[in-house]
C-alpha atoms as a PDB file:
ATOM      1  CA  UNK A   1     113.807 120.858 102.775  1.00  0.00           C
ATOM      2  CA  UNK A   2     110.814 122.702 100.968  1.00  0.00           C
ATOM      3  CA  UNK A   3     109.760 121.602  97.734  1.00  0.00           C
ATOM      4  CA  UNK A   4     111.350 125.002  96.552  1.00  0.00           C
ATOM      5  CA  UNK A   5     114.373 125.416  98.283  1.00  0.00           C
ATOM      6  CA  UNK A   6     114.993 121.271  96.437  1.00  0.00           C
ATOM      7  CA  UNK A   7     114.970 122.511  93.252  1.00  0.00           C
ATOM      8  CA  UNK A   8     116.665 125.842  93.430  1.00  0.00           C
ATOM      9  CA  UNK A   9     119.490 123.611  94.245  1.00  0.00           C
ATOM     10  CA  UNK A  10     118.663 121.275  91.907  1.00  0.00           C
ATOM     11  CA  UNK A  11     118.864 124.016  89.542  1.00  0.00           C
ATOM     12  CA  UNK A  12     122.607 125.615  91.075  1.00  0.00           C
ATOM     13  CA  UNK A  13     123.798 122.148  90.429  1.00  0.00           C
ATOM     14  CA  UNK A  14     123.167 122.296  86.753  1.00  0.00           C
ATOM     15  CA  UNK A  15     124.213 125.488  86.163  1.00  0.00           C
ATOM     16  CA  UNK A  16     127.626 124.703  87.567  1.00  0.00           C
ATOM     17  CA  UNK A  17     127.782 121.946  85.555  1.00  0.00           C
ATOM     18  CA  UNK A  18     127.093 124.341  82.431  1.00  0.00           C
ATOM     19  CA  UNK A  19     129.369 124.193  79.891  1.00  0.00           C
ATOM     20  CA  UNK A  20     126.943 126.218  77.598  1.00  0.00           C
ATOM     21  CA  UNK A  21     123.493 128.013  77.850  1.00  0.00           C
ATOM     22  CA  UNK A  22     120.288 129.522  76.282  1.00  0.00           C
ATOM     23  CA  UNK A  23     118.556 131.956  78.038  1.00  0.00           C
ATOM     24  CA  UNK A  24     115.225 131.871  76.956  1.00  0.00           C
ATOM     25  CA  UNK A  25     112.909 134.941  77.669  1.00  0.00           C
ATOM     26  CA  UNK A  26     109.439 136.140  77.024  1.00  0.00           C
ATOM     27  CA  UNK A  27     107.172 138.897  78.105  1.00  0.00           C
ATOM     28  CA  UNK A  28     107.167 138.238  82.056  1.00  0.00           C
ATOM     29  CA  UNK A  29     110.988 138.948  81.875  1.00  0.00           C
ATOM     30  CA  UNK A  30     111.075 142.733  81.907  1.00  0.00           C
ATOM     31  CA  UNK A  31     108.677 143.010  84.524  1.00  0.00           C
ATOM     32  CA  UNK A  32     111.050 143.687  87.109  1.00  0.00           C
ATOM     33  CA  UNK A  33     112.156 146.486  85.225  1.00  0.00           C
ATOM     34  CA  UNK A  34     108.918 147.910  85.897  1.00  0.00           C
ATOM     35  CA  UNK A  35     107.897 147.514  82.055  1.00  0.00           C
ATOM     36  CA  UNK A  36     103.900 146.708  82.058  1.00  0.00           C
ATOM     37  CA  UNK A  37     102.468 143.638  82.291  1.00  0.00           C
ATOM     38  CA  UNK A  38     100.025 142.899  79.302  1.00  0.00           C
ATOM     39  CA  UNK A  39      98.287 139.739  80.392  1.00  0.00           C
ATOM     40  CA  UNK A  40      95.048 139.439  79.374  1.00  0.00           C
ATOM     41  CA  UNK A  41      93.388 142.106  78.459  1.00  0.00           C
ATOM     42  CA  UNK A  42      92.795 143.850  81.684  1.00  0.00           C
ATOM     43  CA  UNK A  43      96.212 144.629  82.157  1.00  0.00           C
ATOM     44  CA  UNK A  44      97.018 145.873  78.726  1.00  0.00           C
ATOM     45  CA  UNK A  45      94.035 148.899  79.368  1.00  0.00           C
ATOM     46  CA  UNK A  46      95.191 149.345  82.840  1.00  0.00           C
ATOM     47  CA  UNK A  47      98.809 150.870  80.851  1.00  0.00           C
ATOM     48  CA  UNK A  48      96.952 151.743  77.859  1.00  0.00           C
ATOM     49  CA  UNK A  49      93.334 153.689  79.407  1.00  0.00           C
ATOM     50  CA  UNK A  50      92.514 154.784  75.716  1.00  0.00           C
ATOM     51  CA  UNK A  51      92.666 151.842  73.931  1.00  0.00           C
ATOM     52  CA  UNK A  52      90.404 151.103  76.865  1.00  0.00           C
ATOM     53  CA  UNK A  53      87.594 153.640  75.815  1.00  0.00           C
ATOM     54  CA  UNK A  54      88.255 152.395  72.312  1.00  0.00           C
ATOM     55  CA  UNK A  55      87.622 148.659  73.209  1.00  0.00           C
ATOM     56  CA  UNK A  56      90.680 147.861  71.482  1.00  0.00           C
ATOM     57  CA  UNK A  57      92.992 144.892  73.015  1.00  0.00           C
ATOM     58  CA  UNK A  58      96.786 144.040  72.446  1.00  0.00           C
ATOM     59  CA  UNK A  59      95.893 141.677  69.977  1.00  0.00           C
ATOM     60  CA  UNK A  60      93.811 143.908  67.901  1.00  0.00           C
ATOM     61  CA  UNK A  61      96.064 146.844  68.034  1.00  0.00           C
ATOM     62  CA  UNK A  62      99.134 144.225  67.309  1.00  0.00           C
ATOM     63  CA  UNK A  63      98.231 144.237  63.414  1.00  0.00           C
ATOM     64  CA  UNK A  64      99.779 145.517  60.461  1.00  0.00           C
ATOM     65  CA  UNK A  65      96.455 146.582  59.089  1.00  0.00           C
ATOM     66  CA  UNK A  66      96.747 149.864  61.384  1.00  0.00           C
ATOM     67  CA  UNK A  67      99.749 151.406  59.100  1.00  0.00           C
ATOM     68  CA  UNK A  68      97.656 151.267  56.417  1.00  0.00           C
ATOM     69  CA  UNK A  69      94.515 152.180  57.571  1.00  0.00           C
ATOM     70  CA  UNK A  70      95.444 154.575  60.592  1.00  0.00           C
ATOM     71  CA  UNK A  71      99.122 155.606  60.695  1.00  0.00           C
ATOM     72  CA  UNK A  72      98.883 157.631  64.129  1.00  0.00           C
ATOM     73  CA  UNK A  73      97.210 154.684  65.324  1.00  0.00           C
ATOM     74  CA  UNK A  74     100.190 152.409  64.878  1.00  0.00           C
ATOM     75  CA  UNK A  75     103.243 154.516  65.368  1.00  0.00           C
ATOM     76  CA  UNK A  76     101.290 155.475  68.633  1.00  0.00           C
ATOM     77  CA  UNK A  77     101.436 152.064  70.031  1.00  0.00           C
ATOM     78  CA  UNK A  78     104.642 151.140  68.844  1.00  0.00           C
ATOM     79  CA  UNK A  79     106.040 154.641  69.645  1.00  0.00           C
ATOM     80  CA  UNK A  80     105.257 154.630  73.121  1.00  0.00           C
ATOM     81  CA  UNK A  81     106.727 151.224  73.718  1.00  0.00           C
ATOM     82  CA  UNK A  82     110.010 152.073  71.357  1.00  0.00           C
ATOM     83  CA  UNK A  83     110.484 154.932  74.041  1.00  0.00           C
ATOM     84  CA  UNK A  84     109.148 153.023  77.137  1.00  0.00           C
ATOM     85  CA  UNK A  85     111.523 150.800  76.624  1.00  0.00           C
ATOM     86  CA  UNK A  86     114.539 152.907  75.809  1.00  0.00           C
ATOM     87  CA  UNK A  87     113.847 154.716  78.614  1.00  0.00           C
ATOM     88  CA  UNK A  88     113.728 151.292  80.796  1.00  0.00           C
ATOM     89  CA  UNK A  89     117.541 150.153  82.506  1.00  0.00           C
ATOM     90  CA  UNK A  90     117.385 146.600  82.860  1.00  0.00           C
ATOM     91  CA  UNK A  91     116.916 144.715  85.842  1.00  0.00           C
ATOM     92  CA  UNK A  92     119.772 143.000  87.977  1.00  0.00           C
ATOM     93  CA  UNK A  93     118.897 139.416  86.791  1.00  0.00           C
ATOM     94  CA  UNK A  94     120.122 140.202  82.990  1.00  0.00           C
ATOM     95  CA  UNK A  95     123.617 140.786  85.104  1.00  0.00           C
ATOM     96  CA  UNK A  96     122.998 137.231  86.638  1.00  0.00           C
ATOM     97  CA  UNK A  97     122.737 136.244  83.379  1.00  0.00           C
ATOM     98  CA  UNK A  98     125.463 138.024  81.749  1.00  0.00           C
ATOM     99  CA  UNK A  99     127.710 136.373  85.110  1.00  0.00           C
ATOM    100  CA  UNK A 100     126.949 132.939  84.113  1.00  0.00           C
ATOM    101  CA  UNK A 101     127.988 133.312  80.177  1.00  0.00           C
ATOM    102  CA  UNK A 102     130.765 134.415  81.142  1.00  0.00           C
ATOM    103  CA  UNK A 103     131.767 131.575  83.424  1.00  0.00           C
ATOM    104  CA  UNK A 104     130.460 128.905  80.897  1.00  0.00           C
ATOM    105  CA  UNK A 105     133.181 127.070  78.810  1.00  0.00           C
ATOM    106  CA  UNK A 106     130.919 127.968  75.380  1.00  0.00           C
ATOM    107  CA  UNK A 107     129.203 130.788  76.984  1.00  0.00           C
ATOM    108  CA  UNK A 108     125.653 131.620  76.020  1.00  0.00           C
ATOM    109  CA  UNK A 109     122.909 132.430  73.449  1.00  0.00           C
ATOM    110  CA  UNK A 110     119.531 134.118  74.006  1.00  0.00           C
ATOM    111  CA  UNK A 111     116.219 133.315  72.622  1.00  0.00           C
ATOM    112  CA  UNK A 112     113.860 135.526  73.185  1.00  0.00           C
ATOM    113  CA  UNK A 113     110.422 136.616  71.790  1.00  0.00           C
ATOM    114  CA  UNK A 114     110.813 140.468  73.427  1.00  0.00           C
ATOM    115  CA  UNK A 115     111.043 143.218  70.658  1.00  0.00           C
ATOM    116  CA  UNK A 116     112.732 144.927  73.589  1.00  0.00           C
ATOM    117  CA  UNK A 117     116.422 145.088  73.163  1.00  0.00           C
ATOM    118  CA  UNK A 118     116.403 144.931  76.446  1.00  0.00           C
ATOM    119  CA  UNK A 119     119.143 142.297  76.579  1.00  0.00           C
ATOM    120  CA  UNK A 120     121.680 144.285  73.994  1.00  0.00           C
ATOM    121  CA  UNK A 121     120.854 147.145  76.799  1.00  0.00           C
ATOM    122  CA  UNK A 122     122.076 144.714  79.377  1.00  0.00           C
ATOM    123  CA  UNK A 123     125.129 144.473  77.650  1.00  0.00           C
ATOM    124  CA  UNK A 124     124.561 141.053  74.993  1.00  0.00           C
ATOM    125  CA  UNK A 125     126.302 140.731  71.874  1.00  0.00           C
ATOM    126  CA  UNK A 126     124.360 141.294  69.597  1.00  0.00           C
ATOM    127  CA  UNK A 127     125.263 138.216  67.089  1.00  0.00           C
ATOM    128  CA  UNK A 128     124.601 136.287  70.513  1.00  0.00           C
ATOM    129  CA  UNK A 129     120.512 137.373  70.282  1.00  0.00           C
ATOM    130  CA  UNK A 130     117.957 135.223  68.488  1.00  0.00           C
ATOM    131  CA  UNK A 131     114.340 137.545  68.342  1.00  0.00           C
ATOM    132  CA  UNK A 132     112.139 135.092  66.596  1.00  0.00           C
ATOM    133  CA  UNK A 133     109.767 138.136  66.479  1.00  0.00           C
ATOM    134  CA  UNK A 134     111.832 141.050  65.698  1.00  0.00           C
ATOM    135  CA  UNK A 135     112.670 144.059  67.076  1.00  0.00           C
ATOM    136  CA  UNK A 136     111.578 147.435  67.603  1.00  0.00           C
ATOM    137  CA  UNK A 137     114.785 148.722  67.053  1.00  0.00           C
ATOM    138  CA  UNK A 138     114.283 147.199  63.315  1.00  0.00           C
ATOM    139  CA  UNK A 139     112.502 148.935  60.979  1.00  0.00           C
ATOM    140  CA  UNK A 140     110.909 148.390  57.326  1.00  0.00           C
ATOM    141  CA  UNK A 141     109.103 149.537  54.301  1.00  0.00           C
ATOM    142  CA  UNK A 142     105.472 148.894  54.270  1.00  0.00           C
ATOM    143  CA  UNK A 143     105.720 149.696  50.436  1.00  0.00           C
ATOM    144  CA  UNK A 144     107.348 147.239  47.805  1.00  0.00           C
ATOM    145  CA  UNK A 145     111.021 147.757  49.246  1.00  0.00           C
ATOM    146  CA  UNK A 146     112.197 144.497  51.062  1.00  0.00           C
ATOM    147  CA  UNK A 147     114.466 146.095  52.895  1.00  0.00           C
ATOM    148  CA  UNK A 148     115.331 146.143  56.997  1.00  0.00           C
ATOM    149  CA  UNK A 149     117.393 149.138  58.371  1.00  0.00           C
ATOM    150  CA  UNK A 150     117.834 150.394  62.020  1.00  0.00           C
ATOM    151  CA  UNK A 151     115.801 152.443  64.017  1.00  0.00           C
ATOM    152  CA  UNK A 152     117.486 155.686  64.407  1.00  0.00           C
ATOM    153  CA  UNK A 153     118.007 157.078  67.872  1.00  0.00           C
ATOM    154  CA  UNK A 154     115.294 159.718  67.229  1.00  0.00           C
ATOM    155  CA  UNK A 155     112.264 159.416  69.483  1.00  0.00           C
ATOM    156  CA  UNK A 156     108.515 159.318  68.503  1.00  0.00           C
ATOM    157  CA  UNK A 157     106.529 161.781  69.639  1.00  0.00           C
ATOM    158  CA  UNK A 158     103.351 160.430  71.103  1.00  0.00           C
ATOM    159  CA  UNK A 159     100.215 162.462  72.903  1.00  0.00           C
ATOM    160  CA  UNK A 160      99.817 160.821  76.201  1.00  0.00           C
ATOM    161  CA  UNK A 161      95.736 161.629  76.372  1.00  0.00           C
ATOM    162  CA  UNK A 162      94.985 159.609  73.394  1.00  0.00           C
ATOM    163  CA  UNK A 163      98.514 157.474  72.436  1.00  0.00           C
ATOM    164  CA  UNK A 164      98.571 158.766  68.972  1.00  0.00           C
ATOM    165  CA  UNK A 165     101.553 159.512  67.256  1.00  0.00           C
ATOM    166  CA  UNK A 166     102.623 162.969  66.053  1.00  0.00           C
ATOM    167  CA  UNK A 167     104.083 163.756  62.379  1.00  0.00           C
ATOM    168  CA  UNK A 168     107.117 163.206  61.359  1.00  0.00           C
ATOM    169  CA  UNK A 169     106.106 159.116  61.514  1.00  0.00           C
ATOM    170  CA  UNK A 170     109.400 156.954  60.375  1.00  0.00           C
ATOM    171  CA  UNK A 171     109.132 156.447  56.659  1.00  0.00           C
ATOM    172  CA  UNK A 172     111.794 154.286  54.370  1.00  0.00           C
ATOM    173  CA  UNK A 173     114.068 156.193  52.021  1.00  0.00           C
ATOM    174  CA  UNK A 174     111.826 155.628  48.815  1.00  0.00           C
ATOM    175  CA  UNK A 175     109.118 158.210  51.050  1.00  0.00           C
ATOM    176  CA  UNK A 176     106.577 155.007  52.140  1.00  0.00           C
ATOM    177  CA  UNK A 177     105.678 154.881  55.678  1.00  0.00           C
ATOM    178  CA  UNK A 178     107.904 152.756  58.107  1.00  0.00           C
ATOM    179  CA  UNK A 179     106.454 149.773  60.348  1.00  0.00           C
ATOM    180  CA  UNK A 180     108.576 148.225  62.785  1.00  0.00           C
ATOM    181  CA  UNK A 181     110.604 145.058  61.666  1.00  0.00           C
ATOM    182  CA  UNK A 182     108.133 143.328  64.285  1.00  0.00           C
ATOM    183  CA  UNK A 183     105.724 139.825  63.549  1.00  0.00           C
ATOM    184  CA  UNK A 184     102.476 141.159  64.508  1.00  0.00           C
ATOM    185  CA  UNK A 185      99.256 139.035  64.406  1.00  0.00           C
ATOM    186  CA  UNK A 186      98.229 138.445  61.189  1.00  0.00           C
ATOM    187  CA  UNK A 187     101.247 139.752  59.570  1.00  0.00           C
ATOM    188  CA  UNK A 188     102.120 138.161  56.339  1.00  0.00           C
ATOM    189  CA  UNK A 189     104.353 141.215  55.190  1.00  0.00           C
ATOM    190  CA  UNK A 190     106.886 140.499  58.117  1.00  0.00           C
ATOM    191  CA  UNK A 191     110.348 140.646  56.414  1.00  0.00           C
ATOM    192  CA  UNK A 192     111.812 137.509  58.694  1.00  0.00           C
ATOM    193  CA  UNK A 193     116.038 138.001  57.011  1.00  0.00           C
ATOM    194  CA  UNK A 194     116.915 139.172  60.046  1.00  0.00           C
ATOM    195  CA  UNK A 195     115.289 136.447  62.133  1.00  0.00           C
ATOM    196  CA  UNK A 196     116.407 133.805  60.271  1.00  0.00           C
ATOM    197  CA  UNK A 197     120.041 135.204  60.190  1.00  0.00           C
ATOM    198  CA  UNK A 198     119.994 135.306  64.154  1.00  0.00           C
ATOM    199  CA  UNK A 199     118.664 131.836  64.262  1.00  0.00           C
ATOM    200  CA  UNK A 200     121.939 130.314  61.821  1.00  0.00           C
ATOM    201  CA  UNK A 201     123.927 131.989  63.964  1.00  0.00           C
ATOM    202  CA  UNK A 202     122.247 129.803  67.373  1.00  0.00           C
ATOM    203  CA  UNK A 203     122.600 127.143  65.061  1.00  0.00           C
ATOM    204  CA  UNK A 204     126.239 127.391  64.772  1.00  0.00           C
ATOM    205  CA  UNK A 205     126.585 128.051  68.152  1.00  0.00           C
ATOM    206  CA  UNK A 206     124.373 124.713  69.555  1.00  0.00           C
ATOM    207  CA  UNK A 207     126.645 122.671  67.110  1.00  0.00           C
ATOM    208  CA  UNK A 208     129.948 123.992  68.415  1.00  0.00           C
ATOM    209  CA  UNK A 209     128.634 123.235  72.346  1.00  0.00           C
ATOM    210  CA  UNK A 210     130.743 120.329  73.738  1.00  0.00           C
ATOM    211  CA  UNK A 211     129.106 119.606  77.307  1.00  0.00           C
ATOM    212  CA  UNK A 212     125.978 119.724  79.141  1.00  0.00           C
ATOM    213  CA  UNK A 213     123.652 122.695  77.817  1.00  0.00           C
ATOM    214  CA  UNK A 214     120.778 124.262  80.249  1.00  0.00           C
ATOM    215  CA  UNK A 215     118.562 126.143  79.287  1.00  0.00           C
ATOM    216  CA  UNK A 216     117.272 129.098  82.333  1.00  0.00           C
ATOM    217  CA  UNK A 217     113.629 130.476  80.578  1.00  0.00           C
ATOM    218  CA  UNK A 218     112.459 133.238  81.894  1.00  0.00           C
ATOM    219  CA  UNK A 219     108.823 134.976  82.359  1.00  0.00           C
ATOM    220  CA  UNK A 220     107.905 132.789  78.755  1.00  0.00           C
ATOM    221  CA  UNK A 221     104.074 132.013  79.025  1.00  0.00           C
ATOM    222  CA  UNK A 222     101.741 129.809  77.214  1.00  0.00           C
ATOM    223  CA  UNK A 223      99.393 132.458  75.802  1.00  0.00           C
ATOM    224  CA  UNK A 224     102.095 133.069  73.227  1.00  0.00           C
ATOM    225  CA  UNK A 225     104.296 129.493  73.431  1.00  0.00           C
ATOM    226  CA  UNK A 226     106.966 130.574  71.194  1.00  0.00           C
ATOM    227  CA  UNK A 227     109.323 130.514  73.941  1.00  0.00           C
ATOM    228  CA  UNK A 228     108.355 127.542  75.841  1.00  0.00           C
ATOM    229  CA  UNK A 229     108.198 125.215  72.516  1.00  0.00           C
ATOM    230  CA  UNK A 230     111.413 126.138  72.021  1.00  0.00           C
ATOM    231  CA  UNK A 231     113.026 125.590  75.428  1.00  0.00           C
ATOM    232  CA  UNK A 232     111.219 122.090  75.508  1.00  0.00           C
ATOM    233  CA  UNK A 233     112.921 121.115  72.410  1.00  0.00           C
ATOM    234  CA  UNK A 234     115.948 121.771  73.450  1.00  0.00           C
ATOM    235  CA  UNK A 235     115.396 119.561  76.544  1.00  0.00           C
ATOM    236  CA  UNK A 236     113.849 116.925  74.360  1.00  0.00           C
ATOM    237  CA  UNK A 237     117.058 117.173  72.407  1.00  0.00           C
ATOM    238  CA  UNK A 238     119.218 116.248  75.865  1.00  0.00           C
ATOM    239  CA  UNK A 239     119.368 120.204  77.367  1.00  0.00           C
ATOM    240  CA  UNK A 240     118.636 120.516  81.068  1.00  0.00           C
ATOM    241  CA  UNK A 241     115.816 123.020  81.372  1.00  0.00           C
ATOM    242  CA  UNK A 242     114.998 125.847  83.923  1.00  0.00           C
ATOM    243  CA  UNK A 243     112.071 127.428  83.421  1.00  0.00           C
ATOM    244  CA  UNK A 244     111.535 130.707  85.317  1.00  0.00           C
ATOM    245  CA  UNK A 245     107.697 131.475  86.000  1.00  0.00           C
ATOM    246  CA  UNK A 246     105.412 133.104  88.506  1.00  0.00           C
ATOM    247  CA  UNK A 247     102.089 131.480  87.060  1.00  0.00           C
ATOM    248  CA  UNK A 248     102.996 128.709  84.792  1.00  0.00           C
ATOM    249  CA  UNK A 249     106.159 126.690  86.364  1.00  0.00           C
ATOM    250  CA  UNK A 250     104.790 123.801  84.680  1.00  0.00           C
ATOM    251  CA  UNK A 251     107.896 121.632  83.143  1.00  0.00           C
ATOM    252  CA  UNK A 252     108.599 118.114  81.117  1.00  0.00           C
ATOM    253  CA  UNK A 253     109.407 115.013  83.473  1.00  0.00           C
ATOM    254  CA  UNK A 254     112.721 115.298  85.010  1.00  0.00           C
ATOM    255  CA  UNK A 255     113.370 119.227  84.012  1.00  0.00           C
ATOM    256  CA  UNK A 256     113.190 121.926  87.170  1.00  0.00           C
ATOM    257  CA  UNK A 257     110.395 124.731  87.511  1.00  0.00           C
ATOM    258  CA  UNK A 258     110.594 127.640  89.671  1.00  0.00           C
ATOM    259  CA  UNK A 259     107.118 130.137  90.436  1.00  0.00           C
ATOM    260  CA  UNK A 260     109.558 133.042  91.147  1.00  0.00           C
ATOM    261  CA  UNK A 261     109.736 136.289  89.334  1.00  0.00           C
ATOM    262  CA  UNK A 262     113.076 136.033  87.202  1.00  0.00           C
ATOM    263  CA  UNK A 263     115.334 138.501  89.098  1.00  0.00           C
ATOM    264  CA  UNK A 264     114.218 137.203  92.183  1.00  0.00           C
ATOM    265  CA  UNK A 265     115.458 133.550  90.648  1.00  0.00           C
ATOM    266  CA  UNK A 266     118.415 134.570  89.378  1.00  0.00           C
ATOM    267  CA  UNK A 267     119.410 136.442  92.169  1.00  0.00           C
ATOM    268  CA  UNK A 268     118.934 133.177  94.224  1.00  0.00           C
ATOM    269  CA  UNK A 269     120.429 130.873  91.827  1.00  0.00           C
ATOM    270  CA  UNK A 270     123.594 132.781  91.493  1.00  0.00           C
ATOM    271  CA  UNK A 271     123.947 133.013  95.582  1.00  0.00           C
ATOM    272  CA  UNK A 272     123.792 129.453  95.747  1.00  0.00           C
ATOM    273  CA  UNK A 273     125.830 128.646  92.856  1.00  0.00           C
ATOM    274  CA  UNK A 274     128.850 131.488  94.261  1.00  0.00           C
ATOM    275  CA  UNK A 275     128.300 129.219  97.602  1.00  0.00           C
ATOM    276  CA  UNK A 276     129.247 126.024  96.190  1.00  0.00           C
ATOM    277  CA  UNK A 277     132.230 127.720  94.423  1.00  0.00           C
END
């Protein structure tokens, strides 16, 4: 037995010993929904070409300073990956997922550092979603109102030559301009209510978990290690954990790394966990 095929069983043990579980999920997750991949930042101009010309990265495009400064700027790279991602049907692994909550005793929480939606697409409760950096779907004032409000369903109209966005932009109902309810790099306007109501609610559901809790992290990477501190808490706190990555599979002592793409994983896991059944 390959050093793989070991712990992918390891791995369909503990889930079938599950009572509870956190799905943990960063960036690399929606890849197999054919969303772009923005490491480094190569791959962010290879989806982007005119931030490209512009010599402008992720990072420096990731800002708040750009709804101030250049409006059309902003809601053009926030626009285009609202709609991208509305657009986007999740892959077959959030069904995996969904599968195993629903077999689990205390079912199942996600973490997640997407502004996606992608898993309240796939069909999550929403009071079951923790996103410790917002959501696209969120919106608020850049003026002095502290208030968060959904997206609508309207779409942002964005010119695909130069990925800037086209008036009307999303403003708040006192007339100031609209950001997205998103932590950004060097944010420190982000309005975090929302967060911090998402994570009391994990709270409440960790304490009410009476059995073993694993923890299956998916596509979470170290260039932003939101994801992976928080999975490595929990299994420094007694959770098993699973950890889900192409190019870092790295884990704690004792804890089970697999360098698969996550619905490729999942897909396996759940074939082998069905077999024991």
């Amino acid at each position: 037995m390959n050093a793989l095929t070991n712990d992918l069983e390891r791995a369909a043990e503990a889930i079938i010993e599950a009572s509870a579980f956190v799905f943990a999920a960063g960036a690399g997750m929606g890849v197999d929904s054919g969303l772009p991949d923005f490491r480094g930042d190569e791959g962010f101009w290879k989806a982007y070409p005119p931030y490209a010309k512009l010599g402008l990265s992720f990072v420096a495009l990731a800002n708040p300073r750009w709804f101030e400064e250049d409006p059309s700027l902003a809601w053009g790279f926030y626009g285009h990956r609202r709609n991208l991602y509305r657009a986007t049907t999740p892959h077959a692994g959030f069904t995996v997922l969904r599968r195993l909550a629903e077999r689990a005793k205390n079912g199942a929480f996600v973490f997640t550092s997407n502004v996606d939606a992608q898993f309240q697409r796939a069909g999550f409760a929403e009071e079951r979603v923790f996103e410790c950096h917002g959501s696209l779907e969120h919106l608020q004032c850049t003026a002095s109102c502290r208030e968060v409000w959904a997206a609508d369903a309207s779409s942002i109209a964005v010119d695909e030559a130069t990925f800037r966005a086209r008036e009307p932009l999303p403003r708040c109902r006192c007339g100031a301009l609209a950001r997205p309810n998103v932590l950004m790099f060097g944010d420190g306007d982000w309005l975090a209510e929302r967060a911090e109501e998402q994570e009391g609610r994990l709270g409440a559901f960790l304490e009410q978990v009476t059995g073993p809790l694993v923890v299956v992290e998916c596509g979470a990477g170290t260039a932003v290690p939101s994801v992976r501190r928080f999975s490595e808490t929990m299994c420094s706190e007694g959770a098993t954990l699973i950890r889900v990555n192409v190019r870092e599979p790295a884990v704690p002592r004792g804890q089970v790394g697999l360098p698969l793409g996550a619905k490729d994983a999942l897909q396996r896991l759940e074939a082998l966990v069905d077999a024991r059944r």
